[in-house]
N, C-alpha and C. Protein backbone atom coordinates (compact mmCIF):
# COMPACT_ATOMS: atom_id res chain seq x y z
N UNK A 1 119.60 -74.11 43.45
CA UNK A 1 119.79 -73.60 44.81
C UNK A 1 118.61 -72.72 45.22
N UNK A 2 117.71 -73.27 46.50
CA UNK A 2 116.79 -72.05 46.85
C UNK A 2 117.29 -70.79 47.21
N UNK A 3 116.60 -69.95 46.81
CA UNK A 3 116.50 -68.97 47.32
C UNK A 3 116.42 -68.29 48.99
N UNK A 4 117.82 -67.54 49.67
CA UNK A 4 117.11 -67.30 51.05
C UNK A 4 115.75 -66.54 51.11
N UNK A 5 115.24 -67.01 52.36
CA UNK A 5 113.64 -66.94 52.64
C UNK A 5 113.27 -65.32 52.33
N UNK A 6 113.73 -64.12 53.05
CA UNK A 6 114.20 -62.96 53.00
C UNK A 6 114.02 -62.21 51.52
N UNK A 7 114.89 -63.03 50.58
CA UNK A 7 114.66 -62.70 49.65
C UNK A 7 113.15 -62.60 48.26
N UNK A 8 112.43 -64.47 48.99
CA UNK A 8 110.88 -64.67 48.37
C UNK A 8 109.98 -63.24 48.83
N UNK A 9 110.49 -62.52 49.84
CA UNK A 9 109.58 -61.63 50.65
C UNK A 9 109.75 -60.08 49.63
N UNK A 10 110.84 -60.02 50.03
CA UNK A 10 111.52 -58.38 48.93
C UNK A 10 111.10 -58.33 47.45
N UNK A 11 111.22 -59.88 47.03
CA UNK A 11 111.39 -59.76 45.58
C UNK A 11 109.48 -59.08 45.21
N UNK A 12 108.58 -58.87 45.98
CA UNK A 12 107.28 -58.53 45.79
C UNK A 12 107.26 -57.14 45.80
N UNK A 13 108.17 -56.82 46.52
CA UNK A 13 108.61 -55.09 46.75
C UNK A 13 108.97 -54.25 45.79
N UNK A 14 109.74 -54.39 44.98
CA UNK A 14 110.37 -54.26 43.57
C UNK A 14 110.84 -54.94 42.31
N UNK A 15 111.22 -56.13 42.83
CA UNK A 15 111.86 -56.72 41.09
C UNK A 15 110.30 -57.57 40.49
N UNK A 16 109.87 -57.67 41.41
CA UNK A 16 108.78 -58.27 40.67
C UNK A 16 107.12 -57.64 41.36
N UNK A 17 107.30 -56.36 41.81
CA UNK A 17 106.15 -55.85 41.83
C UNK A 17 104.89 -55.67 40.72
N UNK A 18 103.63 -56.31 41.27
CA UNK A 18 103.22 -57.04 39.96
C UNK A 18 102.49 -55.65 38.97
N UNK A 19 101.54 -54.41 38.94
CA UNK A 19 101.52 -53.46 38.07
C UNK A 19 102.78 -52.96 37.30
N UNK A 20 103.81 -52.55 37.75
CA UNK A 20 105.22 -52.36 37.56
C UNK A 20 105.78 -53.02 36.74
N UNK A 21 106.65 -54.53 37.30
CA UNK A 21 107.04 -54.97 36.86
C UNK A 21 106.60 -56.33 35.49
N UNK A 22 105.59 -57.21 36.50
CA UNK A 22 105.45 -58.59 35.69
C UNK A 22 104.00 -57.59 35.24
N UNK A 23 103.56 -56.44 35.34
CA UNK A 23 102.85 -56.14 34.36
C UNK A 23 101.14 -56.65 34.80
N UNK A 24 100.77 -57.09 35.62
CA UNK A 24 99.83 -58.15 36.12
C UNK A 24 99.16 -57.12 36.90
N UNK A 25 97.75 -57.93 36.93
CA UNK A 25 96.82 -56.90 37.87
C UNK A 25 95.96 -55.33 37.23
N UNK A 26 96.09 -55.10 36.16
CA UNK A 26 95.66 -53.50 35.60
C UNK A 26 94.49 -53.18 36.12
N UNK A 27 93.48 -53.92 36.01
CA UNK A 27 92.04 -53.70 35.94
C UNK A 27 91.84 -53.23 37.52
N UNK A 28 92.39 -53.51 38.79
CA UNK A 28 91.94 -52.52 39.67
C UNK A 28 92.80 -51.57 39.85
N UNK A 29 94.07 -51.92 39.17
CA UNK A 29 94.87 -50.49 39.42
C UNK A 29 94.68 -49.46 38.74
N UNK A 30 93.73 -49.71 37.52
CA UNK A 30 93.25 -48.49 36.51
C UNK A 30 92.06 -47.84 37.67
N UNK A 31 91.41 -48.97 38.29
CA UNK A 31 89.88 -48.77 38.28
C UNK A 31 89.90 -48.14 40.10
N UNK A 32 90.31 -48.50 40.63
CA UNK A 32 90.15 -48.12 41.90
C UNK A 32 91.45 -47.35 42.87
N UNK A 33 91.55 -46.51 41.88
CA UNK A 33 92.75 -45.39 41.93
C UNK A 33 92.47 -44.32 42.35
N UNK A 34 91.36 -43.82 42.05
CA UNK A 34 90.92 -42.08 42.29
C UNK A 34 91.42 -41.66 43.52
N UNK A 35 91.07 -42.67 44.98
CA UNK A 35 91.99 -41.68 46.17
C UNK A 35 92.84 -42.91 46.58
N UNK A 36 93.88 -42.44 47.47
CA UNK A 36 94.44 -43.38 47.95
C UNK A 36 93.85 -44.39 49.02
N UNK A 37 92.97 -43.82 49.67
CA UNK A 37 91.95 -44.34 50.67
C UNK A 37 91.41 -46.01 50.18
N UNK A 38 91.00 -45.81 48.83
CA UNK A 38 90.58 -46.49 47.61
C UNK A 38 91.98 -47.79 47.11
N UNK A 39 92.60 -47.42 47.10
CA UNK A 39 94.54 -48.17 46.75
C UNK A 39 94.87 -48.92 47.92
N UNK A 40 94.58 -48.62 49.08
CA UNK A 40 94.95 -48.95 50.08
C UNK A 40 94.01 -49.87 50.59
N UNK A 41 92.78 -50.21 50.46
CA UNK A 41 91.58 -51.01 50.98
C UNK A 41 92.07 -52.37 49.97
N UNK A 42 91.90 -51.42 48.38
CA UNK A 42 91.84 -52.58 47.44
C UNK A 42 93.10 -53.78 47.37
N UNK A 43 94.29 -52.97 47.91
CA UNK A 43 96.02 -53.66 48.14
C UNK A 43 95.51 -54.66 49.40
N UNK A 44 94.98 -54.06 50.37
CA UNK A 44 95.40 -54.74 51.32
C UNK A 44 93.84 -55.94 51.58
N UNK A 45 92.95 -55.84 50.76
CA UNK A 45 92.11 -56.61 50.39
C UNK A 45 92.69 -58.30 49.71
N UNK A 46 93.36 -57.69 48.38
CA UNK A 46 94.43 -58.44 47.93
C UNK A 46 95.20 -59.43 48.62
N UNK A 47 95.99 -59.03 49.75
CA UNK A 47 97.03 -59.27 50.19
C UNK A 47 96.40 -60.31 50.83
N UNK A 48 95.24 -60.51 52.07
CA UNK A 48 94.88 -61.33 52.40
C UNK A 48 94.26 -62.35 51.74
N UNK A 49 93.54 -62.33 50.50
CA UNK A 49 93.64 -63.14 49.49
C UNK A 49 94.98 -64.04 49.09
N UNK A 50 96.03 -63.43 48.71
CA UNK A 50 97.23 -63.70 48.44
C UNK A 50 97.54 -64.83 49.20
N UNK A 51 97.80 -63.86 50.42
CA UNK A 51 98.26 -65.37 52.05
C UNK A 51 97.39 -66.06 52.18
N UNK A 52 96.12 -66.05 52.16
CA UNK A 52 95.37 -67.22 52.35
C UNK A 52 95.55 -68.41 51.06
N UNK A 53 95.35 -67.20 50.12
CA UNK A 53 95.41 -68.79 49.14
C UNK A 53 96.43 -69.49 48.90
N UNK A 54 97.60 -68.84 48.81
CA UNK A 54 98.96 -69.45 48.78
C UNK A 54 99.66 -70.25 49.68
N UNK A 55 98.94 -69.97 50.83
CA UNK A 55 99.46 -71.39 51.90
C UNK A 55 98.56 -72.00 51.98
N UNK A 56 96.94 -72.11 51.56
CA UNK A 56 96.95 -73.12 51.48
C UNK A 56 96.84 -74.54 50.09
N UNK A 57 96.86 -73.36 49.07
CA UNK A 57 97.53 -74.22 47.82
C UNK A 57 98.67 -74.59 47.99
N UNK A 58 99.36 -74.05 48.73
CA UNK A 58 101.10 -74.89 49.35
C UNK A 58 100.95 -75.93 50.20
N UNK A 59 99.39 -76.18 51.16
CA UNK A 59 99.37 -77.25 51.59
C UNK A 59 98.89 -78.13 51.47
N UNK A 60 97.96 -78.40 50.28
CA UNK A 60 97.36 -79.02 49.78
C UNK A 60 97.94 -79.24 48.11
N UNK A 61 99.25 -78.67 48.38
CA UNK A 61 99.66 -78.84 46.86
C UNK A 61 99.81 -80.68 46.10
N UNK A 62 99.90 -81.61 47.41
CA UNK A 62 100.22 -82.99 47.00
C UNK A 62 99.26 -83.71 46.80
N UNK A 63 98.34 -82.79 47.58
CA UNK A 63 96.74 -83.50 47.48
C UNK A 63 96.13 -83.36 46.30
N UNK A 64 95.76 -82.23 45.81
CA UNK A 64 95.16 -81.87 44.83
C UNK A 64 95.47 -82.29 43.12
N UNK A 65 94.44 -83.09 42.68
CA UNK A 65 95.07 -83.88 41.11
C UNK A 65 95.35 -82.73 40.24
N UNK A 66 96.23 -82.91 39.15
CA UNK A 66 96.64 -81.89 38.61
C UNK A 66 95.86 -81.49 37.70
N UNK A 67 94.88 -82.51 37.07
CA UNK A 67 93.94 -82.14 36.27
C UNK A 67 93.08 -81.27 36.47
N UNK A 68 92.88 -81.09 37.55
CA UNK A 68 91.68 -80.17 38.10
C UNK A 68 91.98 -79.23 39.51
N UNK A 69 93.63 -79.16 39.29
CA UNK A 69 94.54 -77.92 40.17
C UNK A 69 93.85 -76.69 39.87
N UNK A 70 93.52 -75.74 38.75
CA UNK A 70 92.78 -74.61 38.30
C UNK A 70 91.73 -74.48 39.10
N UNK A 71 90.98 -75.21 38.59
CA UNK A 71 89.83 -75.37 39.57
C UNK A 71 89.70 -75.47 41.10
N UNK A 72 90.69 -76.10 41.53
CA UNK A 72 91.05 -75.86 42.52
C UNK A 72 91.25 -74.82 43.11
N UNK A 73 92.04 -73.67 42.81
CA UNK A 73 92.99 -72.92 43.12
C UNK A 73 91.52 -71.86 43.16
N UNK A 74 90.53 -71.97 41.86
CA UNK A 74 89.77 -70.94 41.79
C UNK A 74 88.68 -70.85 43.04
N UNK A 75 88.49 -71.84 43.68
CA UNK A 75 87.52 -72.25 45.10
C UNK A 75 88.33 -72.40 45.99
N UNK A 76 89.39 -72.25 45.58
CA UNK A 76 90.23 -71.68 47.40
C UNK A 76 90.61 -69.89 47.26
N UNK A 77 90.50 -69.46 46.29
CA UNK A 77 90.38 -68.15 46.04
C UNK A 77 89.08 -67.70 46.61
N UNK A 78 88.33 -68.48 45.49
CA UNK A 78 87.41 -67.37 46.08
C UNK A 78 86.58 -67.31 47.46
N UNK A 79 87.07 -68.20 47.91
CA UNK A 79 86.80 -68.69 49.66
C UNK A 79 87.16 -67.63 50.52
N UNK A 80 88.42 -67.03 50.12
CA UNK A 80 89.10 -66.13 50.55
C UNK A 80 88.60 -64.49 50.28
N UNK A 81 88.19 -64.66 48.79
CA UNK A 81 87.38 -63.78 48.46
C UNK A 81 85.89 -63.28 49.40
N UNK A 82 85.37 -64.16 49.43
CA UNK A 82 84.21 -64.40 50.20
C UNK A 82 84.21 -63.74 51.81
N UNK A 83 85.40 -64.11 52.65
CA UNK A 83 85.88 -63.83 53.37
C UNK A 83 86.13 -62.38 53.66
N UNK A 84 87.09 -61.83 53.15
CA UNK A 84 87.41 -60.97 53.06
C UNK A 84 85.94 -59.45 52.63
N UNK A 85 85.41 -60.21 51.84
CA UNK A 85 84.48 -59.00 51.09
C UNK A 85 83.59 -59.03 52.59
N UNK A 86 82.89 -60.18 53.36
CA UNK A 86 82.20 -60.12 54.94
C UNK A 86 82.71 -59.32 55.78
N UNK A 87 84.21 -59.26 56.03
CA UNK A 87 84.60 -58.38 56.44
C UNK A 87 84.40 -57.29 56.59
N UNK A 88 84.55 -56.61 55.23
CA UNK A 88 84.63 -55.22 54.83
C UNK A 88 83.20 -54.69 54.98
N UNK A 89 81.82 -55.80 55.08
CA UNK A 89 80.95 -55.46 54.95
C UNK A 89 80.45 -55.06 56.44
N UNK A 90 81.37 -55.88 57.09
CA UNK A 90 81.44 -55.21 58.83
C UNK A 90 81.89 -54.80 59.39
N UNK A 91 83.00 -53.88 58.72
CA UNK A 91 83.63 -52.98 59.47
C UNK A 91 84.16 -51.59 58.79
N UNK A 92 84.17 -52.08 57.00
CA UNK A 92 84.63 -50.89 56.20
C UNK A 92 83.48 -50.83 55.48
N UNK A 93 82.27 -50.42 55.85
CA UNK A 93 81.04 -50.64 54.75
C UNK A 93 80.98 -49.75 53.55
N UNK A 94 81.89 -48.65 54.03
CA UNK A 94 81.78 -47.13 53.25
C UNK A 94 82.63 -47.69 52.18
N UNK A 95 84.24 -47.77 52.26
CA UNK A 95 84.78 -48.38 51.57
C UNK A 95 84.27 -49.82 50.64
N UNK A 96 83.78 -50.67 51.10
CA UNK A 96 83.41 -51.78 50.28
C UNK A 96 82.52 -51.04 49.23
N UNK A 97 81.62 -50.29 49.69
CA UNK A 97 80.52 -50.23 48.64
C UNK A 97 81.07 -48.96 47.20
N UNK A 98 82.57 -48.36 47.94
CA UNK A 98 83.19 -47.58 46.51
C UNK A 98 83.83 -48.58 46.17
N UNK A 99 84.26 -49.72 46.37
CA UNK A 99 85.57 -50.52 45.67
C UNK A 99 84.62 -51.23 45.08
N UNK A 100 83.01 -52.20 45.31
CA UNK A 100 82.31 -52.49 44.60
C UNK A 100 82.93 -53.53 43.85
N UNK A 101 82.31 -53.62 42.72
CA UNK A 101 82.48 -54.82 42.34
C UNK A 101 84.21 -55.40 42.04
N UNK A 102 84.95 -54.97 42.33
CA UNK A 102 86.16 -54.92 42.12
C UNK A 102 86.52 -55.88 43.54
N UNK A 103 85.73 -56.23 44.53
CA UNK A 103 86.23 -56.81 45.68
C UNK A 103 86.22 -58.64 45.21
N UNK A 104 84.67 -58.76 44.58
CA UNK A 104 84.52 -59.97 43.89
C UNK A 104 85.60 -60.79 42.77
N UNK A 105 85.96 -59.49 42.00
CA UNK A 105 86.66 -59.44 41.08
C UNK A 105 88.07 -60.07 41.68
N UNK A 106 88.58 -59.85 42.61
CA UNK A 106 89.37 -60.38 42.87
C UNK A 106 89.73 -62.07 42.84
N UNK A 107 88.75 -62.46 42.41
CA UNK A 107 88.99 -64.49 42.31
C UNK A 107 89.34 -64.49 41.32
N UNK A 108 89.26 -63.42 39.84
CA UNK A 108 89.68 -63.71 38.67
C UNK A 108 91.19 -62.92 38.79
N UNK A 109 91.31 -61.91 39.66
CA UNK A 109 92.64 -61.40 39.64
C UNK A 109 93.74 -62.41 38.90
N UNK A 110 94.38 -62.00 38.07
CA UNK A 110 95.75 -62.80 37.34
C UNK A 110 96.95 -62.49 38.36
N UNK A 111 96.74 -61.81 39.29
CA UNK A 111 98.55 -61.99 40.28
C UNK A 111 97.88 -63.01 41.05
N UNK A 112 96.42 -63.19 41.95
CA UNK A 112 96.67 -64.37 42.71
C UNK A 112 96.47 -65.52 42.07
N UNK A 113 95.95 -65.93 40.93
CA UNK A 113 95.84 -67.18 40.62
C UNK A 113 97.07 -67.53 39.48
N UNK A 114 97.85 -66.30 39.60
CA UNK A 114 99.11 -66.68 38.91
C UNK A 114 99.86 -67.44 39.89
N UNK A 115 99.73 -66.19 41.23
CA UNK A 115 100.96 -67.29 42.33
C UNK A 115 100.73 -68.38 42.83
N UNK A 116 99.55 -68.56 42.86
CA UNK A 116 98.55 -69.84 43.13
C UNK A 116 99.58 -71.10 42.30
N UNK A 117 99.37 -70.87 40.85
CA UNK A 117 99.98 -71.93 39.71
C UNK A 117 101.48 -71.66 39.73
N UNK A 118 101.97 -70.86 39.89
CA UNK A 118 103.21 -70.36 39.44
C UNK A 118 104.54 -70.99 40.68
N UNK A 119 103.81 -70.10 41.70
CA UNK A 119 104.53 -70.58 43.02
C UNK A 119 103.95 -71.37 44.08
N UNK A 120 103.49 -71.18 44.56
CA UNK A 120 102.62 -71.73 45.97
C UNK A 120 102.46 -73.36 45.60
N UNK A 121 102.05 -73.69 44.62
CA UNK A 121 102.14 -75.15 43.87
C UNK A 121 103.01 -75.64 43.99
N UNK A 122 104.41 -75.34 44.04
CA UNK A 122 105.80 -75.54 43.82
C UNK A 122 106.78 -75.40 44.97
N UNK A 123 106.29 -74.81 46.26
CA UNK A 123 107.03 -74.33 47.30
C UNK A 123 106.05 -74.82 48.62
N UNK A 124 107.24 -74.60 49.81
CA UNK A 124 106.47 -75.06 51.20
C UNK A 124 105.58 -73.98 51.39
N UNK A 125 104.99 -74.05 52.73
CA UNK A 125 103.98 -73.20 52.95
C UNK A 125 104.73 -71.90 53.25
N UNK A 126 105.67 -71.80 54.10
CA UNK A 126 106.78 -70.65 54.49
C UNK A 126 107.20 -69.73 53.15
N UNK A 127 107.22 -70.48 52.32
CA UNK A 127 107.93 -69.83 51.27
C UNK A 127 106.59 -69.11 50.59
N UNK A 128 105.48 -70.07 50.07
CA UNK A 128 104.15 -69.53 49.95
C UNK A 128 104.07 -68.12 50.81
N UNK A 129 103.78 -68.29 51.74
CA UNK A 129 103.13 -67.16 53.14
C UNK A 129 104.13 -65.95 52.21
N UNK A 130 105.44 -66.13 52.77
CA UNK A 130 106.45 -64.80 52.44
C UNK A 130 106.07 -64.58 50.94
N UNK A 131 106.29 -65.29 49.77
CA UNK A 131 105.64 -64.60 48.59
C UNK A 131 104.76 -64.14 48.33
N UNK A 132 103.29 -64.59 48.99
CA UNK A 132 102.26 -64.11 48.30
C UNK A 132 101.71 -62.47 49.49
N UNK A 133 102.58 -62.67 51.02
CA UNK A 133 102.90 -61.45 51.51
C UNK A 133 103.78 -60.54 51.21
N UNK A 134 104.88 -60.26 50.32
CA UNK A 134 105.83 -59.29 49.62
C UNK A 134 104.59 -59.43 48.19
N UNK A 135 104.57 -59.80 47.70
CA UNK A 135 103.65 -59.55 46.41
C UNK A 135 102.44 -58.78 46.95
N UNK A 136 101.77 -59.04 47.78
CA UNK A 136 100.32 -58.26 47.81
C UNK A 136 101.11 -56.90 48.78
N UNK A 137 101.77 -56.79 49.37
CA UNK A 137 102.58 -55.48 50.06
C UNK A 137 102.98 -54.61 49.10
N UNK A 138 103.85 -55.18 48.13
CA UNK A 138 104.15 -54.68 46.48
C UNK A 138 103.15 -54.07 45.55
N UNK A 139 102.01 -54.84 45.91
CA UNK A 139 100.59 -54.65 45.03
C UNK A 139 100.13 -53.61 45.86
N UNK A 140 99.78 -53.13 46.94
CA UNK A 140 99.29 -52.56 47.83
C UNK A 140 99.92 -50.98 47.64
N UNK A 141 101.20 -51.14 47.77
CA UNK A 141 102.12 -49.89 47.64
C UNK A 141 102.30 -49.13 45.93
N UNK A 142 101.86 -50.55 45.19
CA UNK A 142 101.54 -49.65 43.48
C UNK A 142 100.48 -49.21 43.54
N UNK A 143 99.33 -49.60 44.04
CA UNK A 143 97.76 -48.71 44.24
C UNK A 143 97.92 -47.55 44.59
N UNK A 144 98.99 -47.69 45.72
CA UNK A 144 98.85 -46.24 47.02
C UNK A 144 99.43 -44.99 46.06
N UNK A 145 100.43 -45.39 45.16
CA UNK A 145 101.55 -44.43 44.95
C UNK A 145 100.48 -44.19 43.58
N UNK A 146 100.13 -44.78 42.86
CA UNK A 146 99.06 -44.13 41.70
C UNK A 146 98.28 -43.45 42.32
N UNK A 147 97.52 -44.16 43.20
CA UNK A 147 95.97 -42.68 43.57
C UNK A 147 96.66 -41.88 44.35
N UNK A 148 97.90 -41.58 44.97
CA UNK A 148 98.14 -40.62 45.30
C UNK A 148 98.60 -39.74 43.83
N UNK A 149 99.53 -40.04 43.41
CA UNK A 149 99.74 -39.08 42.13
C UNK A 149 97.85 -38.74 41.42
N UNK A 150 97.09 -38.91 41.23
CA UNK A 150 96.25 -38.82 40.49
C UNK A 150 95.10 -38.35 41.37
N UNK A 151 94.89 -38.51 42.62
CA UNK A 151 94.68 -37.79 43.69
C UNK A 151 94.90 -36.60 43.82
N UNK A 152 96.20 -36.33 44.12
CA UNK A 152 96.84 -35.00 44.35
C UNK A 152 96.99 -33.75 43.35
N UNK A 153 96.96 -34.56 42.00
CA UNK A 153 96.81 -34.06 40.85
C UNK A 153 95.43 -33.18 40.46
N UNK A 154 94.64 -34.23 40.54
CA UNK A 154 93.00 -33.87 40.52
C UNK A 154 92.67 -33.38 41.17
N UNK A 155 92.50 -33.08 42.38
CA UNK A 155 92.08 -32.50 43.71
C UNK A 155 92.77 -32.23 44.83
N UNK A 156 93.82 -32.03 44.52
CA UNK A 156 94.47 -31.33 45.57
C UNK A 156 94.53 -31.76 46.82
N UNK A 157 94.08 -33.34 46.72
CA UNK A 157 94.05 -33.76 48.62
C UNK A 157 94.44 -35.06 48.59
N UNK A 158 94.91 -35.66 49.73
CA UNK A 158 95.08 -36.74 50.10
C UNK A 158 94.19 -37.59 51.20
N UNK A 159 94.05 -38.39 50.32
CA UNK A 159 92.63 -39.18 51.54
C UNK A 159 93.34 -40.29 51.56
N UNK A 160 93.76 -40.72 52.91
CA UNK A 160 94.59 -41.77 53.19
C UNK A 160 93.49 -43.11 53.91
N UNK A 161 92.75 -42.67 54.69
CA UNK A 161 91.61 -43.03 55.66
C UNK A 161 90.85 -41.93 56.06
N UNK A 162 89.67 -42.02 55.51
CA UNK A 162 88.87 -40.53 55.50
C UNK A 162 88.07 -40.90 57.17
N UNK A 163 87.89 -42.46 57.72
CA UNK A 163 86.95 -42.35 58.96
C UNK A 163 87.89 -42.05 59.93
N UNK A 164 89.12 -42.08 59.52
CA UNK A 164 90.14 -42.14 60.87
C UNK A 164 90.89 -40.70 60.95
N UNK A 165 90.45 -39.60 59.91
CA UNK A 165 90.33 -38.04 59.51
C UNK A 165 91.83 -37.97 59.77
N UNK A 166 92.43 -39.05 58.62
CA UNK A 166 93.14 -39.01 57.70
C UNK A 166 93.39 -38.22 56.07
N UNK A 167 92.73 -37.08 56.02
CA UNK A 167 92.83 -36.61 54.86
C UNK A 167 93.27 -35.40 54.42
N UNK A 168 93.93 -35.01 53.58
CA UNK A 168 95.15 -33.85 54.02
C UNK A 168 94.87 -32.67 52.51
N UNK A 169 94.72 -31.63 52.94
CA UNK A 169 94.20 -30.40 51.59
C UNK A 169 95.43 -30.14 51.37
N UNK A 170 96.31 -30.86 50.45
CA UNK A 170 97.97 -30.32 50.30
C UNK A 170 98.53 -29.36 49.40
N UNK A 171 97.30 -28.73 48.59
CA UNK A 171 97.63 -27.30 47.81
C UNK A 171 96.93 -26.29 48.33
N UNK A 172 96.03 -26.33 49.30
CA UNK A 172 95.09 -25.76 49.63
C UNK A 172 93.83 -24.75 48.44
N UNK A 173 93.03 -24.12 49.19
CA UNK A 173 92.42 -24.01 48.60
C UNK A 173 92.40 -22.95 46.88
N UNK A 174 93.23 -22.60 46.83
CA UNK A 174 93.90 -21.44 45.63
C UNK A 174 94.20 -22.71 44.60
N UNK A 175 94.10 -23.72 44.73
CA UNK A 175 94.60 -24.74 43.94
C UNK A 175 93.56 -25.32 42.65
N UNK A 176 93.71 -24.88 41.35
CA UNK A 176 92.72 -25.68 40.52
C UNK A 176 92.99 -27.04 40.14
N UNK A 177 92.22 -27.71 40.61
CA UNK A 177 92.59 -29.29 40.13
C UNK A 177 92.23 -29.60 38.70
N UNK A 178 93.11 -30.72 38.22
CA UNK A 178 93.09 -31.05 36.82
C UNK A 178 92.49 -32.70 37.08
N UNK A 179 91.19 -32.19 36.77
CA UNK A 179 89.96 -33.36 36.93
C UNK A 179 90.19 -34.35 36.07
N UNK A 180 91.03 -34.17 34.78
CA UNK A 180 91.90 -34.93 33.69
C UNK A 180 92.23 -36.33 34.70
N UNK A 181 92.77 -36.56 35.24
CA UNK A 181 93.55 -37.59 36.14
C UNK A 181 92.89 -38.15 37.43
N UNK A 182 91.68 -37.68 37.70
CA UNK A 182 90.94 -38.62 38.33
C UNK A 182 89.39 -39.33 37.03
N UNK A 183 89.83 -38.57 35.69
CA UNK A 183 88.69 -39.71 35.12
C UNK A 183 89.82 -40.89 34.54
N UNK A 184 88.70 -41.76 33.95
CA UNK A 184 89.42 -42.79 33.43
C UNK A 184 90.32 -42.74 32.42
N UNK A 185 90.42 -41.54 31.66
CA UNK A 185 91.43 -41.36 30.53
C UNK A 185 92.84 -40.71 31.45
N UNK A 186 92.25 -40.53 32.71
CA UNK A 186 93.66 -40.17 33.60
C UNK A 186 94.36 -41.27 34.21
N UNK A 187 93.66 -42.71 34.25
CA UNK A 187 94.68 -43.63 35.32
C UNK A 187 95.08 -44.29 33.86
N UNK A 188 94.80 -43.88 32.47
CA UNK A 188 95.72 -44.72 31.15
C UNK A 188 97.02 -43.78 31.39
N UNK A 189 96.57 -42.52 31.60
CA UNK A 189 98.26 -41.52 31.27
C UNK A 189 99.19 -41.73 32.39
N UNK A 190 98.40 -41.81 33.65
CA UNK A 190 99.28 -41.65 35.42
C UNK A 190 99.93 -43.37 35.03
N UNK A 191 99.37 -44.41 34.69
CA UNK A 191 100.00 -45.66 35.14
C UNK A 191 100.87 -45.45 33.74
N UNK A 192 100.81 -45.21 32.44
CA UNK A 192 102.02 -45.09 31.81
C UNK A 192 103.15 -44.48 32.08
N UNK A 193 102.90 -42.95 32.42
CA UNK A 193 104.08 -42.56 33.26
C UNK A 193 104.27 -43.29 34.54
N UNK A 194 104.34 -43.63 34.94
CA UNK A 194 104.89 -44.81 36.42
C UNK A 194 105.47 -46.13 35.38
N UNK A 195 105.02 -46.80 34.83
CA UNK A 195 105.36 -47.69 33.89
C UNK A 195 106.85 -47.30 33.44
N UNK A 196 106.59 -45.94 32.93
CA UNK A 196 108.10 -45.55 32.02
C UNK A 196 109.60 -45.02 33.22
N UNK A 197 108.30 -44.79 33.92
CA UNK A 197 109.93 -44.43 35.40
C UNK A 197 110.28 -45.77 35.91
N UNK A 198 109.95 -46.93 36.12
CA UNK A 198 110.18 -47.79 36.38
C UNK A 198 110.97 -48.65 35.70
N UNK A 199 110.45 -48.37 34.30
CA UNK A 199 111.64 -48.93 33.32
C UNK A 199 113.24 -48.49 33.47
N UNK A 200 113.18 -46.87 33.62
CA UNK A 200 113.81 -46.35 33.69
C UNK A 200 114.97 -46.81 34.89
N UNK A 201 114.31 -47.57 35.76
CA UNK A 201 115.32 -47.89 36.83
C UNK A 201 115.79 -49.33 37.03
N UNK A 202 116.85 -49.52 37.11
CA UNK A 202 117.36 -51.03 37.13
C UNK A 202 116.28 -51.96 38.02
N UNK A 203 116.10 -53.02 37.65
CA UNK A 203 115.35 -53.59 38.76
C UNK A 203 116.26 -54.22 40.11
N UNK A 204 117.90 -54.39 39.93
CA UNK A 204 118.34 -54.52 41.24
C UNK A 204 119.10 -53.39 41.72
């Protein structure tokens, strides 16, 4: 029995949010954590990756021989990839050039070329679109909620969108930050604790 549509969308939100839950994705959620500004470019970078490739590996799913589906999947990725990084180079230049090589990186990402093989192969385009949009929304919102903890931790501020003076001094200045949690031995400790609260909670 399919699944209602509603549900392919949510399930990206929590039961199968991919740092969290299926565990997928580490390498930019370790790496491009420090502000949220940073979580939020790199999620929603993702996400359009996600929808692009997943509908159209959902529409070309009958076309494409199975022998050389991978391959496939990896040149409609990174098409998207390609895409997306032009973008950023014309309108978020500041941002692209801190997220760096991590924008490229995204064709090897293991959540989209998982949903690529996993789902989108296997489902209409509708169902594609809504999964690989609740998954990269899911992905987007585990970035945000790490560099904010590790953010706020370290430096005492929140940079949500620093050009749109979005950025908030939330201990103010009496505040010593624990620089611990914006280096890299801080996004191993911040994503384990998130890891262990998550366990901690039923997934329905």
């Amino acid at each position: 029995m399919a699944k209602p549509l509603a549900q392919e969308f949510f399930k990206g939100l929590w039961d199968e949010v991919p740092p969290f839950r299926l565990v997928l994705g580490l390498c930019p959620v370790l790496a491009v954590t420090k502000a949220v500004e940073d979580g939020i470019g790199m999620g929603l970078a993702t996400t359009f990756v996600l929808v692009g490739s997943n509908v159209l590996v959902s529409t070309l799913r009958k076309v494409i021989p199975p022998k050389v589906r991978i391959a496939c999947y990896i040149v409609i990725i990174a098409t998207f990839v390609t895409i997306v990084e032009l973008l950023m180079q014309a309108y978020v230049y500041g941002l692209f050039l801190k997220l760096g090589i991590f924008i490229p990186l995204i064709v090897v990402n293991c959540v989209v070329l998982g949903r690529s093989e996993a789902f989108a192969s296997k489902n209409g385009v509708l169902r594609s679109l809504l999964d690989g949009l609740g998954i990269g929304i899911g992905f987007t919102l585990s970035l945000a909620a790490l560099a904010a903890v590790r953010e706020l931790l370290g430096t005492g501020l929140l940079t949500v969108w620093k050009d749109w003076g979005l950025a908030f001094d939330i201990f103010g200045p009496a505040y010593k930050p624990f620089t611990f949690m914006v280096e890299a031995p801080g996004a191993f400790v911040a994503l384990g604790l998130m890891l262990c609260l998550m366990n901690l909670v039923p997934k329905k």
